[in-house]
C-alpha atoms as a PDB file:
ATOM      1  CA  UNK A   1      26.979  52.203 -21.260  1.00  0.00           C
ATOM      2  CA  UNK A   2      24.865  52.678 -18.017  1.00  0.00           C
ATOM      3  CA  UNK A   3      21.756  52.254 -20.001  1.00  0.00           C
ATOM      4  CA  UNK A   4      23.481  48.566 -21.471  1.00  0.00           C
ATOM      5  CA  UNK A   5      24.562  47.710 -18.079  1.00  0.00           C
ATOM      6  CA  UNK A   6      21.255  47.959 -16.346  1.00  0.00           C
ATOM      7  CA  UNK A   7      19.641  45.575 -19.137  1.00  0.00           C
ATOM      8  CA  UNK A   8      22.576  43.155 -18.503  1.00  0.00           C
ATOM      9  CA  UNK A   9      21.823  43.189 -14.448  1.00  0.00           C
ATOM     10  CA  UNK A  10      18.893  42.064 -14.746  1.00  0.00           C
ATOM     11  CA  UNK A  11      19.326  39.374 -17.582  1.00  0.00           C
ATOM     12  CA  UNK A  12      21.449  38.174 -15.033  1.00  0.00           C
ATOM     13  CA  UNK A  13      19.073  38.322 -11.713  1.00  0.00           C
ATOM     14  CA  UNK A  14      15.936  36.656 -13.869  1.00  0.00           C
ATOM     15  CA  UNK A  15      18.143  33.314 -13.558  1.00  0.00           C
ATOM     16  CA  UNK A  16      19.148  33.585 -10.119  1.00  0.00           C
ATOM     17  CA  UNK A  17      16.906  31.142  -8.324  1.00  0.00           C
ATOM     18  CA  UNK A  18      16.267  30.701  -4.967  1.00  0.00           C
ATOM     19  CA  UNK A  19      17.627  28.141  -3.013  1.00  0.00           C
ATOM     20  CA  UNK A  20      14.954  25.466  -2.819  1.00  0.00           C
ATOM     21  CA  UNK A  21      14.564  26.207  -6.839  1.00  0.00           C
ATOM     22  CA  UNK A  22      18.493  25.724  -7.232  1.00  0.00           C
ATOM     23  CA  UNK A  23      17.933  22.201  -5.281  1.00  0.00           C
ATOM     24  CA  UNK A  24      14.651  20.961  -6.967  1.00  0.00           C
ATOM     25  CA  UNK A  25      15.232  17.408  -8.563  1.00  0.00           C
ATOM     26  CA  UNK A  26      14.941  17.526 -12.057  1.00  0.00           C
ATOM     27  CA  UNK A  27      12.651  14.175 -12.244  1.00  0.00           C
ATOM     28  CA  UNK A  28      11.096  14.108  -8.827  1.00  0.00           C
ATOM     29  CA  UNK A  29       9.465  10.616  -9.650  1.00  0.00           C
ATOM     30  CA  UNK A  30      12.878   9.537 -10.272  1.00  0.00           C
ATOM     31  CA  UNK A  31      14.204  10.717  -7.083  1.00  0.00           C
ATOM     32  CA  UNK A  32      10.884   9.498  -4.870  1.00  0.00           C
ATOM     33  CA  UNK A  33      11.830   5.860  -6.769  1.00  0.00           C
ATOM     34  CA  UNK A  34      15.038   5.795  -5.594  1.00  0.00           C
ATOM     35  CA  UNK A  35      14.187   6.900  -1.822  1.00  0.00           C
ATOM     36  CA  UNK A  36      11.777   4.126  -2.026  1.00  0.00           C
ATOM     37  CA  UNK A  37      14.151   1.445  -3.009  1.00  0.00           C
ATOM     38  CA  UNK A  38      14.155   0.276   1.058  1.00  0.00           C
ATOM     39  CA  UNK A  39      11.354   1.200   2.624  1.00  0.00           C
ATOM     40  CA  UNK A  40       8.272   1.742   0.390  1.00  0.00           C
ATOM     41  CA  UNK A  41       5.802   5.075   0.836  1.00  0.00           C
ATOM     42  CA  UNK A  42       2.561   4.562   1.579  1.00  0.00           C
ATOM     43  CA  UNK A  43       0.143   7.090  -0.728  1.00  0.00           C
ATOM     44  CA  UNK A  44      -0.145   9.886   1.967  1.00  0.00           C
ATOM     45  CA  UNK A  45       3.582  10.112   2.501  1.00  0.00           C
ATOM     46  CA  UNK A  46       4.183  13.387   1.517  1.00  0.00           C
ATOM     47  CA  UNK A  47       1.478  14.515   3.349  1.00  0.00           C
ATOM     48  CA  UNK A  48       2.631  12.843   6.579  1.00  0.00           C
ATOM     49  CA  UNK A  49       6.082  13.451   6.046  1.00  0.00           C
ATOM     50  CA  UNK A  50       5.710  17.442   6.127  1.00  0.00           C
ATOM     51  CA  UNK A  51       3.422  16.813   9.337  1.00  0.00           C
ATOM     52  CA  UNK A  52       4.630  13.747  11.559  1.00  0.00           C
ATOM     53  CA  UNK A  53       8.397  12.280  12.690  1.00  0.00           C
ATOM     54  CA  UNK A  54       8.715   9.418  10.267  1.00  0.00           C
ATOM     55  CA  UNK A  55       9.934   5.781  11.192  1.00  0.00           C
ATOM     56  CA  UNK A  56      10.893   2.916   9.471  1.00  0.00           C
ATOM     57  CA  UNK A  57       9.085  -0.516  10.191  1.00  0.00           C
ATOM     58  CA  UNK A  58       7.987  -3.252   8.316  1.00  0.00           C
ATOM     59  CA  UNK A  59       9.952  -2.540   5.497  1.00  0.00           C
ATOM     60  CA  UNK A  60       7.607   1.031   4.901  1.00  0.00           C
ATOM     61  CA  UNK A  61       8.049   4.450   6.089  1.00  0.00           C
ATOM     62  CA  UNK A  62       5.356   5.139   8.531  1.00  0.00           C
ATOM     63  CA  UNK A  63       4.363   8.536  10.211  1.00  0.00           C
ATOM     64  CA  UNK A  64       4.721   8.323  13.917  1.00  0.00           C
ATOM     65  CA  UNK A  65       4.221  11.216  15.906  1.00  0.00           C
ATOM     66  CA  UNK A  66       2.891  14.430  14.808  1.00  0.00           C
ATOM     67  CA  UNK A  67       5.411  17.762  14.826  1.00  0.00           C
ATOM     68  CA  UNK A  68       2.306  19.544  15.991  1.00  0.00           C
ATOM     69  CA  UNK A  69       0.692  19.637  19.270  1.00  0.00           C
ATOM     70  CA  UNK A  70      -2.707  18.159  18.024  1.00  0.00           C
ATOM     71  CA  UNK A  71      -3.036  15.373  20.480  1.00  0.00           C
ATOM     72  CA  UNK A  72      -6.883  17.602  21.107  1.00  0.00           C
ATOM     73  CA  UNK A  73      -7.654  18.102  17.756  1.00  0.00           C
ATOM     74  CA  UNK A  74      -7.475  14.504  17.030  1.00  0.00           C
ATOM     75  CA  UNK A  75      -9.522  13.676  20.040  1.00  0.00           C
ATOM     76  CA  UNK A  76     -12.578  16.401  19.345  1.00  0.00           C
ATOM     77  CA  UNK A  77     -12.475  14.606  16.183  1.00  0.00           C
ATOM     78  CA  UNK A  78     -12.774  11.500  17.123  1.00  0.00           C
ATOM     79  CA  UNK A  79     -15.565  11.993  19.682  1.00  0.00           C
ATOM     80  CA  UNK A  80     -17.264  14.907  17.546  1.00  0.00           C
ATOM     81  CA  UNK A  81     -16.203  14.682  14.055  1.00  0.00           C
ATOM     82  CA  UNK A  82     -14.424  12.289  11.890  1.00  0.00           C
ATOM     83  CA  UNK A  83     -10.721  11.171  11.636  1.00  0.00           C
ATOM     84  CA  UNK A  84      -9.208   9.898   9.100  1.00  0.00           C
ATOM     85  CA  UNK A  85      -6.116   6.974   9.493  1.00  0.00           C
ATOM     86  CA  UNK A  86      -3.848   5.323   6.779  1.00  0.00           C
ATOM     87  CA  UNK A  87      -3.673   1.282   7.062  1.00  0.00           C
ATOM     88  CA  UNK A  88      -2.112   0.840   3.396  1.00  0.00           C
ATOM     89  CA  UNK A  89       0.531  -1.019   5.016  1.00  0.00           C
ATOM     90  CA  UNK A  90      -1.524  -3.627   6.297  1.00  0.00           C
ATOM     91  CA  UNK A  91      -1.165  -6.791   4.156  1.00  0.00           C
ATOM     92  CA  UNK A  92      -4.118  -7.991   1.903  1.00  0.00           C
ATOM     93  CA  UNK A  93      -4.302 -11.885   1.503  1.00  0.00           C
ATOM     94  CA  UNK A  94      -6.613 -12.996  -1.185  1.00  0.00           C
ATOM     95  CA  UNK A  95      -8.145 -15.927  -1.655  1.00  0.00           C
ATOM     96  CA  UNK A  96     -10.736 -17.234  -4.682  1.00  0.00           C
ATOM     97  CA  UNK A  97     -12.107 -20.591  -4.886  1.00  0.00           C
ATOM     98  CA  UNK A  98     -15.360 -22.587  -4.318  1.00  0.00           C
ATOM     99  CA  UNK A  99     -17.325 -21.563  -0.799  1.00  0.00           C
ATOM    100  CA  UNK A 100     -17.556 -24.740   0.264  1.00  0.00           C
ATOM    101  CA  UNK A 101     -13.611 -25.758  -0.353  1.00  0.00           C
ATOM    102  CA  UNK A 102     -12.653 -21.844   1.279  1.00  0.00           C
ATOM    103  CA  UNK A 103     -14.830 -22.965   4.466  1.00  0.00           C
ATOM    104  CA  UNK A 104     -13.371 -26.464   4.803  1.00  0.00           C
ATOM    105  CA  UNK A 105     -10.386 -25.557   4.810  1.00  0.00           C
ATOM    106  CA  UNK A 106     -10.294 -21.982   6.961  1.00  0.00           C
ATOM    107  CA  UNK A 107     -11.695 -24.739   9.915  1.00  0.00           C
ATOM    108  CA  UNK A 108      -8.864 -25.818  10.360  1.00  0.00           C
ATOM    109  CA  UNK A 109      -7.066 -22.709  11.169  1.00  0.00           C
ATOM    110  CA  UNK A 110      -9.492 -21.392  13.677  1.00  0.00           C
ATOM    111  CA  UNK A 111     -11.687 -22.616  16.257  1.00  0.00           C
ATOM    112  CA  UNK A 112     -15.508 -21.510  17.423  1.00  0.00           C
ATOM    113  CA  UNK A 113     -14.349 -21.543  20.853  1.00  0.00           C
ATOM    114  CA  UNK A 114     -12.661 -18.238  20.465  1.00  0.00           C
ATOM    115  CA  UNK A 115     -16.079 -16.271  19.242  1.00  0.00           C
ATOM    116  CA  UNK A 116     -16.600 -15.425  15.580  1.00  0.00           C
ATOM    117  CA  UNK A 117     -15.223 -17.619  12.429  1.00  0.00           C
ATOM    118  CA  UNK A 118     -15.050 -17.386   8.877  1.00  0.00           C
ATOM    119  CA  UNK A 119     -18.282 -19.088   8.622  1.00  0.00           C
ATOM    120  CA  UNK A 120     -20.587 -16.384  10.810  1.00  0.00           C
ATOM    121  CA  UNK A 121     -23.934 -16.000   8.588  1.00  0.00           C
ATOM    122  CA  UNK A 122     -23.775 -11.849   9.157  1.00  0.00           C
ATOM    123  CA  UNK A 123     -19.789 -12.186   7.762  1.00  0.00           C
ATOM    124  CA  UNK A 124     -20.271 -14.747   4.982  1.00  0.00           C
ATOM    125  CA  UNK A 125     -23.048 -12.740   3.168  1.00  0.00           C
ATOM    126  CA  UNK A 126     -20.431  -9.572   2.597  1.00  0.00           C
ATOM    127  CA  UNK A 127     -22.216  -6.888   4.761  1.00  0.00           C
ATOM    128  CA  UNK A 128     -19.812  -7.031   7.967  1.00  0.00           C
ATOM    129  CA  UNK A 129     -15.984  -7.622   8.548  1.00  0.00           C
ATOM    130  CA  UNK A 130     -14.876 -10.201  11.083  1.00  0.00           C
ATOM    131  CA  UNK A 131     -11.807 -10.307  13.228  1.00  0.00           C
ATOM    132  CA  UNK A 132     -10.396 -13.592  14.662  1.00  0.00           C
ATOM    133  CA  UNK A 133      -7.502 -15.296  15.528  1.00  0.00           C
ATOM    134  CA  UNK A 134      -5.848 -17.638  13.161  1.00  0.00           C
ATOM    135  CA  UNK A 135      -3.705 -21.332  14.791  1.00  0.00           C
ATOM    136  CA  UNK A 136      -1.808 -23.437  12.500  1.00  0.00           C
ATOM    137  CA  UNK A 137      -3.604 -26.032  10.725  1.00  0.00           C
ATOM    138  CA  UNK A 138      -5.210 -28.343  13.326  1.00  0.00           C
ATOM    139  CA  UNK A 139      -3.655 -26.971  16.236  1.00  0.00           C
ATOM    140  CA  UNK A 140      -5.752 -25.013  18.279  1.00  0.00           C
ATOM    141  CA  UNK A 141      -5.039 -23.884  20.691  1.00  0.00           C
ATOM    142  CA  UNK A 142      -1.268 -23.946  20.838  1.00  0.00           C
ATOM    143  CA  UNK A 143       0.369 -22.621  18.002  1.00  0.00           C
ATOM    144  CA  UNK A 144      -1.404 -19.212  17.455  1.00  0.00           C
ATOM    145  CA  UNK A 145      -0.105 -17.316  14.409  1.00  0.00           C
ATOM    146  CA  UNK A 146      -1.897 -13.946  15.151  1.00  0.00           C
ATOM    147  CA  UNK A 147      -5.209 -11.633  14.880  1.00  0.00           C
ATOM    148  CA  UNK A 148      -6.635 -11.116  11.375  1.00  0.00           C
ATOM    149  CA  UNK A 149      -9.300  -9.251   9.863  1.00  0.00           C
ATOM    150  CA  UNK A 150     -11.477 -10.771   7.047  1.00  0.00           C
ATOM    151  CA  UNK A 151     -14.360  -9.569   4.700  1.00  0.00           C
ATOM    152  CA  UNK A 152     -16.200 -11.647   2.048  1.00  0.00           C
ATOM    153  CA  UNK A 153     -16.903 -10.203  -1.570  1.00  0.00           C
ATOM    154  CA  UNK A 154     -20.860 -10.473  -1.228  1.00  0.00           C
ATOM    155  CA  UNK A 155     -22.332 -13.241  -3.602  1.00  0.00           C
ATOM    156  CA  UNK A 156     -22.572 -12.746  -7.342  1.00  0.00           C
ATOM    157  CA  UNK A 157     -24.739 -16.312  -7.831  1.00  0.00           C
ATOM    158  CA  UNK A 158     -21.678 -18.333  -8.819  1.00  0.00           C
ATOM    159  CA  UNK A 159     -19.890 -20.756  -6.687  1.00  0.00           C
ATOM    160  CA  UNK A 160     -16.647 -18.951  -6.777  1.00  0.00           C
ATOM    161  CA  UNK A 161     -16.228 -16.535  -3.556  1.00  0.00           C
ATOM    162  CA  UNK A 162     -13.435 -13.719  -2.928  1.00  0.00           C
ATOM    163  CA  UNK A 163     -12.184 -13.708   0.493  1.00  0.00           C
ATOM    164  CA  UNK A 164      -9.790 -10.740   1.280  1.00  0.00           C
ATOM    165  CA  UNK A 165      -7.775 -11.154   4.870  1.00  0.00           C
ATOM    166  CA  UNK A 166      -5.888  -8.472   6.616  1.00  0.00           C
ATOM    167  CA  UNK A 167      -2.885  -9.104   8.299  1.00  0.00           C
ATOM    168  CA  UNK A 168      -0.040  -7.080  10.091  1.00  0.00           C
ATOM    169  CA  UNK A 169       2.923  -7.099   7.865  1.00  0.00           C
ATOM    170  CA  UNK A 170       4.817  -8.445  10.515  1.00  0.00           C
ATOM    171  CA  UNK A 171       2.799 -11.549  10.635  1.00  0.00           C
ATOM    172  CA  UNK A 172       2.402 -12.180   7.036  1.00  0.00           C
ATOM    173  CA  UNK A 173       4.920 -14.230   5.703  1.00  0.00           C
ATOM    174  CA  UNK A 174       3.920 -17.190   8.700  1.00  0.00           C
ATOM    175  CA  UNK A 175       0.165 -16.608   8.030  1.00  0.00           C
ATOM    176  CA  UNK A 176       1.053 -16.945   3.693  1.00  0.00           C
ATOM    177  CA  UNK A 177       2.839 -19.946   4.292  1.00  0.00           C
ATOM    178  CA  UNK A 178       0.435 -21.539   6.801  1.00  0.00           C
ATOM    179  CA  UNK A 179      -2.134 -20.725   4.203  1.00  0.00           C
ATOM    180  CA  UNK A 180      -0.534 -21.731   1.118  1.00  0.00           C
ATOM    181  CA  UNK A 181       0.138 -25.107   2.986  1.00  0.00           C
ATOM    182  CA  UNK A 182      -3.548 -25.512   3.799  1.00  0.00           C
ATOM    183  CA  UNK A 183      -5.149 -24.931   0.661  1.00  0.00           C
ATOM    184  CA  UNK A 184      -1.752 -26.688  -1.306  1.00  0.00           C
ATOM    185  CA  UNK A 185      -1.197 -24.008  -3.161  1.00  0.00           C
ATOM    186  CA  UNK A 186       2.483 -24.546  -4.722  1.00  0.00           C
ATOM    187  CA  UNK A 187       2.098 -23.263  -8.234  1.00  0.00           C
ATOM    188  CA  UNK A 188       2.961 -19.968  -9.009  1.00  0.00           C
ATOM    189  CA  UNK A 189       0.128 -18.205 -11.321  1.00  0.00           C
ATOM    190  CA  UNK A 190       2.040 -15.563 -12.048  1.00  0.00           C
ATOM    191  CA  UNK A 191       5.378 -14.167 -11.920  1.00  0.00           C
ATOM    192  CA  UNK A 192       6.003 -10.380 -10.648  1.00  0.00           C
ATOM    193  CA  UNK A 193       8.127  -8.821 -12.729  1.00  0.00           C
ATOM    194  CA  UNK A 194       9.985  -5.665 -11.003  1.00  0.00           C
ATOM    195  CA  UNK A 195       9.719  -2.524 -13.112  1.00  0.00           C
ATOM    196  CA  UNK A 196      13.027  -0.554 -13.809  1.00  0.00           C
ATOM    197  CA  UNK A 197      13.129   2.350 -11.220  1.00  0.00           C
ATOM    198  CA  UNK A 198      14.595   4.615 -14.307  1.00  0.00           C
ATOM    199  CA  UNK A 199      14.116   4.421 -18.056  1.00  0.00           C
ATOM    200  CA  UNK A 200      16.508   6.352 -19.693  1.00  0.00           C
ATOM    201  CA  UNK A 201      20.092   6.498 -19.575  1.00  0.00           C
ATOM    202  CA  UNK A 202      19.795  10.189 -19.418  1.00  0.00           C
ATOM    203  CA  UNK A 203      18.114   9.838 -15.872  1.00  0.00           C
ATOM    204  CA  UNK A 204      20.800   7.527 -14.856  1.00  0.00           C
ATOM    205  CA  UNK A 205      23.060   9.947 -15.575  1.00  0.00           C
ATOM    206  CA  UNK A 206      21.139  12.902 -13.770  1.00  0.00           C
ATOM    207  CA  UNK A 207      21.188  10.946 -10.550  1.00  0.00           C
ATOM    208  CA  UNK A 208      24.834  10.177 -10.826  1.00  0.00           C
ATOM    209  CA  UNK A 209      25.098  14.300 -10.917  1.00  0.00           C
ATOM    210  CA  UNK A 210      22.717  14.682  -7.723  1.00  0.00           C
ATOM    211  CA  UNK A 211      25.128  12.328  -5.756  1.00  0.00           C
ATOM    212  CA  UNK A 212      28.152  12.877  -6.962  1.00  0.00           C
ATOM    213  CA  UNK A 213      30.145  15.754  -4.011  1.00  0.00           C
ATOM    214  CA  UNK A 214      31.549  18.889  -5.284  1.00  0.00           C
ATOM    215  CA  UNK A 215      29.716  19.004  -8.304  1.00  0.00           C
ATOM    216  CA  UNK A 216      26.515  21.363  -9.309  1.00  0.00           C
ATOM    217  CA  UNK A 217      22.994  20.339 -10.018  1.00  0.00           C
ATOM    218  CA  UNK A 218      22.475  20.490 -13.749  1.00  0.00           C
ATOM    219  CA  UNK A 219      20.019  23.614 -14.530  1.00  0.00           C
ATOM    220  CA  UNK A 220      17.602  22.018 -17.162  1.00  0.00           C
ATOM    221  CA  UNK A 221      18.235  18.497 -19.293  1.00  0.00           C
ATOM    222  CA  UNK A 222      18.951  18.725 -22.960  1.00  0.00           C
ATOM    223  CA  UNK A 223      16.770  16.256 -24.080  1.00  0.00           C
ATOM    224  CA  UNK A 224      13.837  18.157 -22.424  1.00  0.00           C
ATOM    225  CA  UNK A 225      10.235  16.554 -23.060  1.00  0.00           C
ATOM    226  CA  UNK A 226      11.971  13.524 -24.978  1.00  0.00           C
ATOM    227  CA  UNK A 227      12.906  11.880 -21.797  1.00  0.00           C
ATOM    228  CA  UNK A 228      10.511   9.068 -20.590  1.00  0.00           C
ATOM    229  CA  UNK A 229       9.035   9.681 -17.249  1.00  0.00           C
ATOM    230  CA  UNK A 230       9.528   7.278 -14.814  1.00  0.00           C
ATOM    231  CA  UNK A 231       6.544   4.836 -13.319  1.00  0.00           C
ATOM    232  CA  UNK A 232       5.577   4.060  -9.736  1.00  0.00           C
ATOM    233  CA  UNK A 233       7.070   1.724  -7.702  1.00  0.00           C
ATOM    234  CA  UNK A 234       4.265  -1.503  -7.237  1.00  0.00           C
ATOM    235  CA  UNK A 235       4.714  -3.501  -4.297  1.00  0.00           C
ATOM    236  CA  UNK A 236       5.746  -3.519  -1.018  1.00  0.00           C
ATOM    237  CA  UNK A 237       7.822  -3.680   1.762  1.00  0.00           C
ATOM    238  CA  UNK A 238       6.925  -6.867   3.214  1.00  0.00           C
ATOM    239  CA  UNK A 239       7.863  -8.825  -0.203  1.00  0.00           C
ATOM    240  CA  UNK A 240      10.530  -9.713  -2.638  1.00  0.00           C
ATOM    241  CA  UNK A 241      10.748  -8.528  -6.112  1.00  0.00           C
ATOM    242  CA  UNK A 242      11.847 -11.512  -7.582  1.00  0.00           C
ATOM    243  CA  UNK A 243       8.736 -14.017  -5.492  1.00  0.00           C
ATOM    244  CA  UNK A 244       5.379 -14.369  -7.117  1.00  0.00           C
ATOM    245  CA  UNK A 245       2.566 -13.102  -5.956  1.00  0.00           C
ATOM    246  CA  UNK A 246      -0.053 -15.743  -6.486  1.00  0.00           C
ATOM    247  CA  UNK A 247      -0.463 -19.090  -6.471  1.00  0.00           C
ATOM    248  CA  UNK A 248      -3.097 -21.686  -7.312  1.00  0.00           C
ATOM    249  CA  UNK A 249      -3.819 -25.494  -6.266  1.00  0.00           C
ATOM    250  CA  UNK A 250      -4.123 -27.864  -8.710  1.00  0.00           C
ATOM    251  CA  UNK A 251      -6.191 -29.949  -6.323  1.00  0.00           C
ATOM    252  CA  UNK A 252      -8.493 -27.502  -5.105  1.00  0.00           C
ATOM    253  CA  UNK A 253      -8.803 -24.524  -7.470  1.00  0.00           C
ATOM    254  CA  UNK A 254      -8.040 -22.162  -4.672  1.00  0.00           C
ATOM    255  CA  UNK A 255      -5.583 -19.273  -5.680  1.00  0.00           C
ATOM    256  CA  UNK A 256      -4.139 -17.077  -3.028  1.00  0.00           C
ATOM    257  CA  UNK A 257      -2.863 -13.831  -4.436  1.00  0.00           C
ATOM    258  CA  UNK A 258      -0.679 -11.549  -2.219  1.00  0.00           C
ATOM    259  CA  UNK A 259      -2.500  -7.845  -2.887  1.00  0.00           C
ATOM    260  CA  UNK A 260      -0.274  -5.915  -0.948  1.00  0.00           C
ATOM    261  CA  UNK A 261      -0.150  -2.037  -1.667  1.00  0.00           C
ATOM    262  CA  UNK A 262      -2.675  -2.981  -4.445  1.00  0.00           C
ATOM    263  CA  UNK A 263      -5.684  -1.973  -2.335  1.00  0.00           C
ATOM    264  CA  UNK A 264      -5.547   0.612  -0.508  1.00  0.00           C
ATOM    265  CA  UNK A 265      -7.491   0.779   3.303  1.00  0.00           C
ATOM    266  CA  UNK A 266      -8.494   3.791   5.386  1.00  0.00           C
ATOM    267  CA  UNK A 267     -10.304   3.729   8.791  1.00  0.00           C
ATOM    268  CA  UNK A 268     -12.649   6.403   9.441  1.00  0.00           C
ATOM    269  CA  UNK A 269     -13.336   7.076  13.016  1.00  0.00           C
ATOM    270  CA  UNK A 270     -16.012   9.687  14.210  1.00  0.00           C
ATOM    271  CA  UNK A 271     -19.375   9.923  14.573  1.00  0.00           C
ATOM    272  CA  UNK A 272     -19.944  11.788  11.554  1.00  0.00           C
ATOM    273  CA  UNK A 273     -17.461   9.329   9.269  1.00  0.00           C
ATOM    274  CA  UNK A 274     -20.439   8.147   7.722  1.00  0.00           C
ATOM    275  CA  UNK A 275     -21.826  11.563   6.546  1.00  0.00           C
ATOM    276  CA  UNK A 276     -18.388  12.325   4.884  1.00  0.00           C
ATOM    277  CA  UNK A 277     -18.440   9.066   3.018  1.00  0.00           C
ATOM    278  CA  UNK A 278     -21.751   9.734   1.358  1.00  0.00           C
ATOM    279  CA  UNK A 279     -20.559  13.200   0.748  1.00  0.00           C
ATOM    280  CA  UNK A 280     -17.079  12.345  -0.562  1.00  0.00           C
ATOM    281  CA  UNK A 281     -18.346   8.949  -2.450  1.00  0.00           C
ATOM    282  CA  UNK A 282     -20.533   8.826  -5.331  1.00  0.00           C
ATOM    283  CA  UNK A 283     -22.627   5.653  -6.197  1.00  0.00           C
ATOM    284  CA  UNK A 284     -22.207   4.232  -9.100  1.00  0.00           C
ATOM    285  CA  UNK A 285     -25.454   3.455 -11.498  1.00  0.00           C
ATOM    286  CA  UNK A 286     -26.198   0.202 -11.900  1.00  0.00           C
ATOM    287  CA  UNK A 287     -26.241  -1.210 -15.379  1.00  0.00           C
ATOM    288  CA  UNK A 288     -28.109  -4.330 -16.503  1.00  0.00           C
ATOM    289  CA  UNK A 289     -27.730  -6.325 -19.332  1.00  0.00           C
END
């Protein structure tokens, strides 16, 4: 009877799991999606979320401050090293169309008074990124929407040219609608369709269990494997679900296209930020046809 008891005891133990087990999501994609649903993560938000204070601006969840004391760190590695910063949540404008038709038009929202425009010879080739200020169309130099950064997809021997402008995402719907008037773009190419944040009914029903009070977390799911996982969240913060996200001019071919959270932008500062690019990137071989 001892001997039988001491087998039972530790049948028993080998399920016991420790607290953080015991409170481990079943679908963690699930529960990230439905975190997300009002503020969107950025792709280094688990990272920054075990490391800084988190706020929420912008319609994202941002790191702020860092836990840590590492105010020195960050500056030896700035002046010695490299450091590394997240600007995902900076908003991408694109805009494809004829060069000459993208120039026209771009005039009229800045002015060469200010310094550099979208026409600069170093900037229009594709090696260098400009920064300017943009003004409503034709009224420089009252009216300023706000400070932009811009970089032109070098020349492939077409006519067609890919301009990509960063803006702050608290600036973009004025700059999208200033530009959108400009270039007449009313038409909407395409229309964003917003994925389901769950897939199955059974998931449904396991996140009605992790918020319901008083009740325990179920231990495993009985349908097991045959459950469909769940896909990422696409989009942003800074738009709707239910607006397009491009639009084209019937007048001027131009199509602006809102990619938002679609490309992703670091900044590397340091003197040695170059080194770990060439170490950390590999080129890709050219093929020719």
């Amino acid at each position: 009877k001892q001997a039988e008891k001491a087998v039972h005891q530790k049948k028993e133990q080998s399920k016991t799991k420790c607290r953080k087990a015991r409170r481990r999501h079943i679908n963690l994609v699930a529960e990230f999606n439905r975190r997300q649903r009002k503020n969107i993560w950025l792709e280094t938000h688990i990272w920054h979320a075990k490391r800084f204070h988190m706020v929420k601006k912008w319609g994202y969840c941002l790191g702020d401050s860092p836990t840590e004391k590492s105010y020195r760190a960050c500056y030896r590695a700035m002046t010695k090293h490299c450091l590394i910063q997240d600007l995902s949540y900076y908003c991408c404008l694109e805009l494809t169309g004829k060069e000459n038709e993208l120039l026209k038009q771009l005039a009229r929202v800045c002015s060469i008074d200010t310094g550099l425009t979208f026409e600069e010879a170093c900037c229009l080739s594709g090696r260098f990124e400009g920064s300017l200020n943009l003004y409503q169309a034709d009224r420089y130099p009252e009216n300023m929407l706000g400070p932009v950064t811009f970089i032109w997809k070098p020349r492939d021997g077409s006519e067609n040219r890919q301009l990509w402008i960063w803006v702050h995402p608290a600036l973009k719907q004025d700059m999208l609608r200033e530009l959108k008037a400009v270039f007449q773009c009313s038409e909407p190419e395409e229309i964003y369709i917003p994925e389901p944040i769950t897939t199955s009914i059974q998931e449904e029903k396991q996140m009605d269990v992790v918020l319901s009070l008083g009740k325990k977390r179920k231990k495993e799911d009985k349908e097991g494997e045959k459950a469909v996982p769940v896909k990422k969240i696409i989009g942003d913060g800074t738009r709707d679900p239910l607006q397009s996200y491009s639009w084209i001019s019937q007048t001027t071919g131009v199509v602006i296209s809102d990619r938002t959270m679609e490309i992703l932008r670091y900044r590397l500062i340091g003197p040695l930020s170059h080194s770990v690019l060439t170490e950390t990137l590999t080129a890709a071989s050219l093929q020719t046809v």
